[in-house]
N, C-alpha and C. Protein backbone atom coordinates (compact mmCIF):
# COMPACT_ATOMS: atom_id res chain seq x y z
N UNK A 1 -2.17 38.52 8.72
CA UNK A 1 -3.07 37.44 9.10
C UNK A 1 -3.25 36.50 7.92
N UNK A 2 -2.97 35.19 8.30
CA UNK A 2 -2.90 34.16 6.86
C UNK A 2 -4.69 33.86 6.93
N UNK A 3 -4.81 33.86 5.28
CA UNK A 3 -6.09 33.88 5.20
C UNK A 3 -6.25 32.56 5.23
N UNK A 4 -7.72 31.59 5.71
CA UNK A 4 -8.66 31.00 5.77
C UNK A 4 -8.96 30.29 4.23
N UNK A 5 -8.26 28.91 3.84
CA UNK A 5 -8.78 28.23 2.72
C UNK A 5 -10.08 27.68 3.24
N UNK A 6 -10.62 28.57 1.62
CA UNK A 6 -12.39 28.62 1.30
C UNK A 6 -12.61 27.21 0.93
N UNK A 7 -13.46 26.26 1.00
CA UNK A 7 -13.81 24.93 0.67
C UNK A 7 -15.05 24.91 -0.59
N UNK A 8 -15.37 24.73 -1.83
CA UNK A 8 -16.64 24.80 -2.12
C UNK A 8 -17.28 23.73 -2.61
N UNK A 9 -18.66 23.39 -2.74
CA UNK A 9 -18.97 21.73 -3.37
C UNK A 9 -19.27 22.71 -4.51
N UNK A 10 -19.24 21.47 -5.62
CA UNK A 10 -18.79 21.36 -7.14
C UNK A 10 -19.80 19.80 -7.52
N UNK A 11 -20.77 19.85 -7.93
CA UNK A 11 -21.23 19.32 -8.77
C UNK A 11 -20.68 18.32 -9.85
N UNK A 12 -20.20 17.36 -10.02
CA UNK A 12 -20.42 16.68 -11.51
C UNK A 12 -21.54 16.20 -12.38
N UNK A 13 -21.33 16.60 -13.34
CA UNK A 13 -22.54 15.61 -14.04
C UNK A 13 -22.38 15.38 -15.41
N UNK A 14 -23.00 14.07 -15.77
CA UNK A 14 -23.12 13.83 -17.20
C UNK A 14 -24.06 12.98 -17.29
N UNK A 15 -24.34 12.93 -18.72
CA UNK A 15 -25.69 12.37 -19.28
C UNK A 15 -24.86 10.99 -19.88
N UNK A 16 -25.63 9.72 -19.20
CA UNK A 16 -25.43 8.44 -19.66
C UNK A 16 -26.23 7.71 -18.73
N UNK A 17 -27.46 7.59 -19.98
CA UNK A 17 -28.22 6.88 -19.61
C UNK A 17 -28.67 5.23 -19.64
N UNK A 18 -27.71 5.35 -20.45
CA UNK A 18 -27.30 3.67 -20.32
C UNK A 18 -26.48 2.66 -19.51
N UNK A 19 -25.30 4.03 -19.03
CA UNK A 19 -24.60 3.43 -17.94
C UNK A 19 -24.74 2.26 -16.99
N UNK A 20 -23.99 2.03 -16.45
CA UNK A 20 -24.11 0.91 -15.31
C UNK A 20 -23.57 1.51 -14.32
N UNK A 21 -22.42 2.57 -14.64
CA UNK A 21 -22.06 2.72 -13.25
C UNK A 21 -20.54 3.94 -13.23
N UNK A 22 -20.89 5.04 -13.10
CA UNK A 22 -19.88 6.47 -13.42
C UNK A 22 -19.04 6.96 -12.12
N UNK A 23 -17.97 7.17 -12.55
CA UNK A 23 -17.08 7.76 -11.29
C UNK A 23 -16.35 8.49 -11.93
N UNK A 24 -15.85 9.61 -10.80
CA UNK A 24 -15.47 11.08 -11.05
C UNK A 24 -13.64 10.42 -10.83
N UNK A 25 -12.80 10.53 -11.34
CA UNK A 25 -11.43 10.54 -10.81
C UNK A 25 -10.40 11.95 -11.49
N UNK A 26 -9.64 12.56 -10.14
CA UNK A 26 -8.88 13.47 -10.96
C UNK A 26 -7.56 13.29 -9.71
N UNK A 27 -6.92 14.86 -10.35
CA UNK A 27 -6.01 14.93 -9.45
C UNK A 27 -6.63 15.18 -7.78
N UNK A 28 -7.78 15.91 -7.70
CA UNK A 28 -8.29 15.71 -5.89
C UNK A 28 -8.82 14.73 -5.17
N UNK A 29 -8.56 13.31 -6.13
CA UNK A 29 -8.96 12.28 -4.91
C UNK A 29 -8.08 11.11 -5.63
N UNK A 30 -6.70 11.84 -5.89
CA UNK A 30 -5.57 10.85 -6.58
C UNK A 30 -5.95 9.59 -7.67
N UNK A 31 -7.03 10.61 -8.32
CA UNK A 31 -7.30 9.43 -9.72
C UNK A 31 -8.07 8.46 -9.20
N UNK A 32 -8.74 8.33 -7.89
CA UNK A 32 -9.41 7.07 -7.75
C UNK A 32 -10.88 7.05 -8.42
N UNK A 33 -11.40 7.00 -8.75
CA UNK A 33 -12.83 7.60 -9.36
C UNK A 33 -13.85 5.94 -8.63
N UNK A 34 -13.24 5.46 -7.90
CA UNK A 34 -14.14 4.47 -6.55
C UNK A 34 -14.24 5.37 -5.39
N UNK A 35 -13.56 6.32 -5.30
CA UNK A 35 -13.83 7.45 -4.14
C UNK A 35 -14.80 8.63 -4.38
N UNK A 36 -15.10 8.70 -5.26
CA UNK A 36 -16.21 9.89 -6.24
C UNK A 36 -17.21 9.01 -6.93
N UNK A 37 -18.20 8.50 -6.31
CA UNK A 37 -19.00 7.77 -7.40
C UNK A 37 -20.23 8.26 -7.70
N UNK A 38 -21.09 8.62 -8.89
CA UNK A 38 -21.77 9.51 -9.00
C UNK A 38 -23.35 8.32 -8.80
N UNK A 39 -25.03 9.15 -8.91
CA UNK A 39 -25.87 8.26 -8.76
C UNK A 39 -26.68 8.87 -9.88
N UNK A 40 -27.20 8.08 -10.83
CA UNK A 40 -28.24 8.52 -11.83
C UNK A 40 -29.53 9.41 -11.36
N UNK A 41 -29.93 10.11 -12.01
CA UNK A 41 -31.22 10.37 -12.09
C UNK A 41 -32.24 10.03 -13.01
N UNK A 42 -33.57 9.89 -12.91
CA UNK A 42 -34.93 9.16 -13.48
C UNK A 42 -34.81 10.12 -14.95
N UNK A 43 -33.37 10.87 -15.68
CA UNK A 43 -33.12 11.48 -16.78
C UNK A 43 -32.28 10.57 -17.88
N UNK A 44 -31.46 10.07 -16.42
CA UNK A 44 -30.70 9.30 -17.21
C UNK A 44 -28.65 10.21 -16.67
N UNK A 45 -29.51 11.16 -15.98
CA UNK A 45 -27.97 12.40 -15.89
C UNK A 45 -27.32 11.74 -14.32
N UNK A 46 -25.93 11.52 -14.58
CA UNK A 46 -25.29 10.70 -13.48
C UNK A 46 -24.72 11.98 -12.42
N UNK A 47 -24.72 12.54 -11.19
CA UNK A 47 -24.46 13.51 -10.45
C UNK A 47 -23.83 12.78 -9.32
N UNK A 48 -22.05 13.35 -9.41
CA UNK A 48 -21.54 13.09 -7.99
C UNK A 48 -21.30 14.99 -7.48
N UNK A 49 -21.16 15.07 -6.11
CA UNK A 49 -20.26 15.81 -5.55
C UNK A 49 -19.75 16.26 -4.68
N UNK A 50 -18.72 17.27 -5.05
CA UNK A 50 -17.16 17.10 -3.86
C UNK A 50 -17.27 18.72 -3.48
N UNK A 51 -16.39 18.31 -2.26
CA UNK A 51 -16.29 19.71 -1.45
C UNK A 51 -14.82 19.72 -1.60
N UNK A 52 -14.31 20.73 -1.67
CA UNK A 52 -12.61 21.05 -2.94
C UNK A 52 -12.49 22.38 -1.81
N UNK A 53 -11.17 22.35 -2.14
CA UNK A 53 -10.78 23.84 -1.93
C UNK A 53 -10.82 24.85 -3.25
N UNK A 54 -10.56 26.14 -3.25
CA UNK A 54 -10.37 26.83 -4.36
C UNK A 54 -8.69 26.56 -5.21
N UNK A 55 -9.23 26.67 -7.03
CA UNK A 55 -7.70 25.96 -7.16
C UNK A 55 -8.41 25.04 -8.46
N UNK A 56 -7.06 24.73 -9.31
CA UNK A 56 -7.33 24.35 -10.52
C UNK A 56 -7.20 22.68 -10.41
N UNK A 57 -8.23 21.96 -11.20
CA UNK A 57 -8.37 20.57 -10.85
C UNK A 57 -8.42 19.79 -12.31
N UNK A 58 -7.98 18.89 -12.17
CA UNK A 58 -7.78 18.31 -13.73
C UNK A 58 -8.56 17.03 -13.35
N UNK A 59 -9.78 16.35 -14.14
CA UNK A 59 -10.28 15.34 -13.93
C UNK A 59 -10.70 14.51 -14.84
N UNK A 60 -11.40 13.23 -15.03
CA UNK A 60 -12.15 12.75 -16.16
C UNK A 60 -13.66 12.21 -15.34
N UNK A 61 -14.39 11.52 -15.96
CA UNK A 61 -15.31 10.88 -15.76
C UNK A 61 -14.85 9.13 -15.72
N UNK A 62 -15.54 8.48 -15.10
CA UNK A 62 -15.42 7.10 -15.52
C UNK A 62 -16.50 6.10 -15.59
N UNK A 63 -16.85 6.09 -16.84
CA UNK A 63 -17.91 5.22 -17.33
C UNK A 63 -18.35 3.82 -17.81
N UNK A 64 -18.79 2.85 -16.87
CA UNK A 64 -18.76 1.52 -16.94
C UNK A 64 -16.85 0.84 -17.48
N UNK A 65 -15.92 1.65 -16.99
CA UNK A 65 -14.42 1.71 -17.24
C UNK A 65 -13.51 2.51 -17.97
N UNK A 66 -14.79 3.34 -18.84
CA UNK A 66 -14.25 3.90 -20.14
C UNK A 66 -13.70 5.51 -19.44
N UNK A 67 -12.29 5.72 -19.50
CA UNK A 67 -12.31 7.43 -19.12
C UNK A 67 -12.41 8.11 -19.96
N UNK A 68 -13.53 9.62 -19.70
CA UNK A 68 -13.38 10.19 -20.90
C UNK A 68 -13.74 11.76 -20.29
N UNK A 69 -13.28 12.60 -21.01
CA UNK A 69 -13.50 13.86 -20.68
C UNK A 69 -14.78 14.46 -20.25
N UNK A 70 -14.94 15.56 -19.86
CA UNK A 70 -16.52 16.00 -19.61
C UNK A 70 -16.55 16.64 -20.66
N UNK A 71 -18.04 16.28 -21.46
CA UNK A 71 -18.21 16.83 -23.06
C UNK A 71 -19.25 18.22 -22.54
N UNK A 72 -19.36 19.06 -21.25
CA UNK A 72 -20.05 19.98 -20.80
C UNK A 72 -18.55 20.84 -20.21
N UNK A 73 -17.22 20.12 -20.20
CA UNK A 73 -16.28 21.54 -20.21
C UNK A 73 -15.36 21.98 -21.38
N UNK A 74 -15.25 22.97 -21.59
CA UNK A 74 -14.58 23.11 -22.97
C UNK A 74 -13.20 23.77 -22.81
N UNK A 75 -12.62 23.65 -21.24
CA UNK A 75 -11.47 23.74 -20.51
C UNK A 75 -11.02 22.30 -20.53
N UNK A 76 -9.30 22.20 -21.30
CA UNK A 76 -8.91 20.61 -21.42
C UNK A 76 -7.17 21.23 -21.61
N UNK A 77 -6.43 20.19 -21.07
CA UNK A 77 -5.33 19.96 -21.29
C UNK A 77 -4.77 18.53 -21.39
N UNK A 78 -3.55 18.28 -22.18
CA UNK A 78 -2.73 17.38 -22.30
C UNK A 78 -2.48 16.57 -21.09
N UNK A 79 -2.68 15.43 -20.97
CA UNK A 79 -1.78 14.53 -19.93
C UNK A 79 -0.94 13.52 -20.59
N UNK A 80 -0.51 12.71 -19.32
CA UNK A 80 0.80 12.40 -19.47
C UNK A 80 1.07 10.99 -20.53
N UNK A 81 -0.16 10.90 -20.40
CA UNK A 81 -0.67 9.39 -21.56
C UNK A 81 -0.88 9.73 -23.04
N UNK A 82 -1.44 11.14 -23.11
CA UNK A 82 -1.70 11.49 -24.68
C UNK A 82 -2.76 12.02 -25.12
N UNK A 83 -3.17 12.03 -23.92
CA UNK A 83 -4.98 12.03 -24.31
C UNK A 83 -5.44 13.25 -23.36
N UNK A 84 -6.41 13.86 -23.13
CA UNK A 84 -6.71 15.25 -22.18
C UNK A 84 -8.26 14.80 -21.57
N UNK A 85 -7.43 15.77 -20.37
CA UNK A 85 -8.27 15.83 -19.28
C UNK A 85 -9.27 16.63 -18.91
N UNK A 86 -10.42 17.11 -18.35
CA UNK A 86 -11.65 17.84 -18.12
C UNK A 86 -10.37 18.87 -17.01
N UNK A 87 -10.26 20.38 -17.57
CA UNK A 87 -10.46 21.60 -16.44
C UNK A 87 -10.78 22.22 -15.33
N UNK A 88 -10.91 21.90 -14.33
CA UNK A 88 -11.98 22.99 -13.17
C UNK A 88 -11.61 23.87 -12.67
N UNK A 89 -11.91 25.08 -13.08
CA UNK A 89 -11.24 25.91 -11.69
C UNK A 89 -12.11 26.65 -11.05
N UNK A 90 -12.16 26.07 -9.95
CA UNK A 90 -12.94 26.69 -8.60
C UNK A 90 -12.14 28.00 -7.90
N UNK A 91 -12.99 29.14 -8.35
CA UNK A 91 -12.81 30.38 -7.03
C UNK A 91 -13.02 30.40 -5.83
């Protein structure tokens, strides 16, 4: 019997409180980070999130244009530009 892919939501978040305006882009929504857009809180902490399957996800943040890693994962690898990407792996 083929098993049943599990779906789970996953949280982003980061602290930028100065922002104007943060989006999530990785490999699960083909780098668009206008398809993941996160909304501040009265902290200043920007929170989007996605419902994923289980499975390893490579992503960044995107901040008023700037991409940059999540400085809350300390899971990172190389991409294809030079520079590294935020980790996830969802069970």
């Amino acid at each position: 019997m083929a098993r049943k892919a599990v779906s789970k939501k996953h949280e982003f978040k980061i602290s930028a409180p100065n922002a104007n305006w943060v989006g999530v882009a990785g490999d699960f929504n083909n780098w668009n980070p206008d398809s993941l857009t996160a909304r501040k809180d009265a902290k200043g902490v920007w929170k989007a999130a996605a419902t994923m399957s289980a499975g390893t996800y490579e992503y960044k943040f995107v901040i008023d244009g700037s991409w940059i890693t999540d400085p809350s994962c300390s899971r990172r690898t190389v991409n294809a530009f030079g520079t590294e990407n935020s980790v996830l792996v969802l069970k």
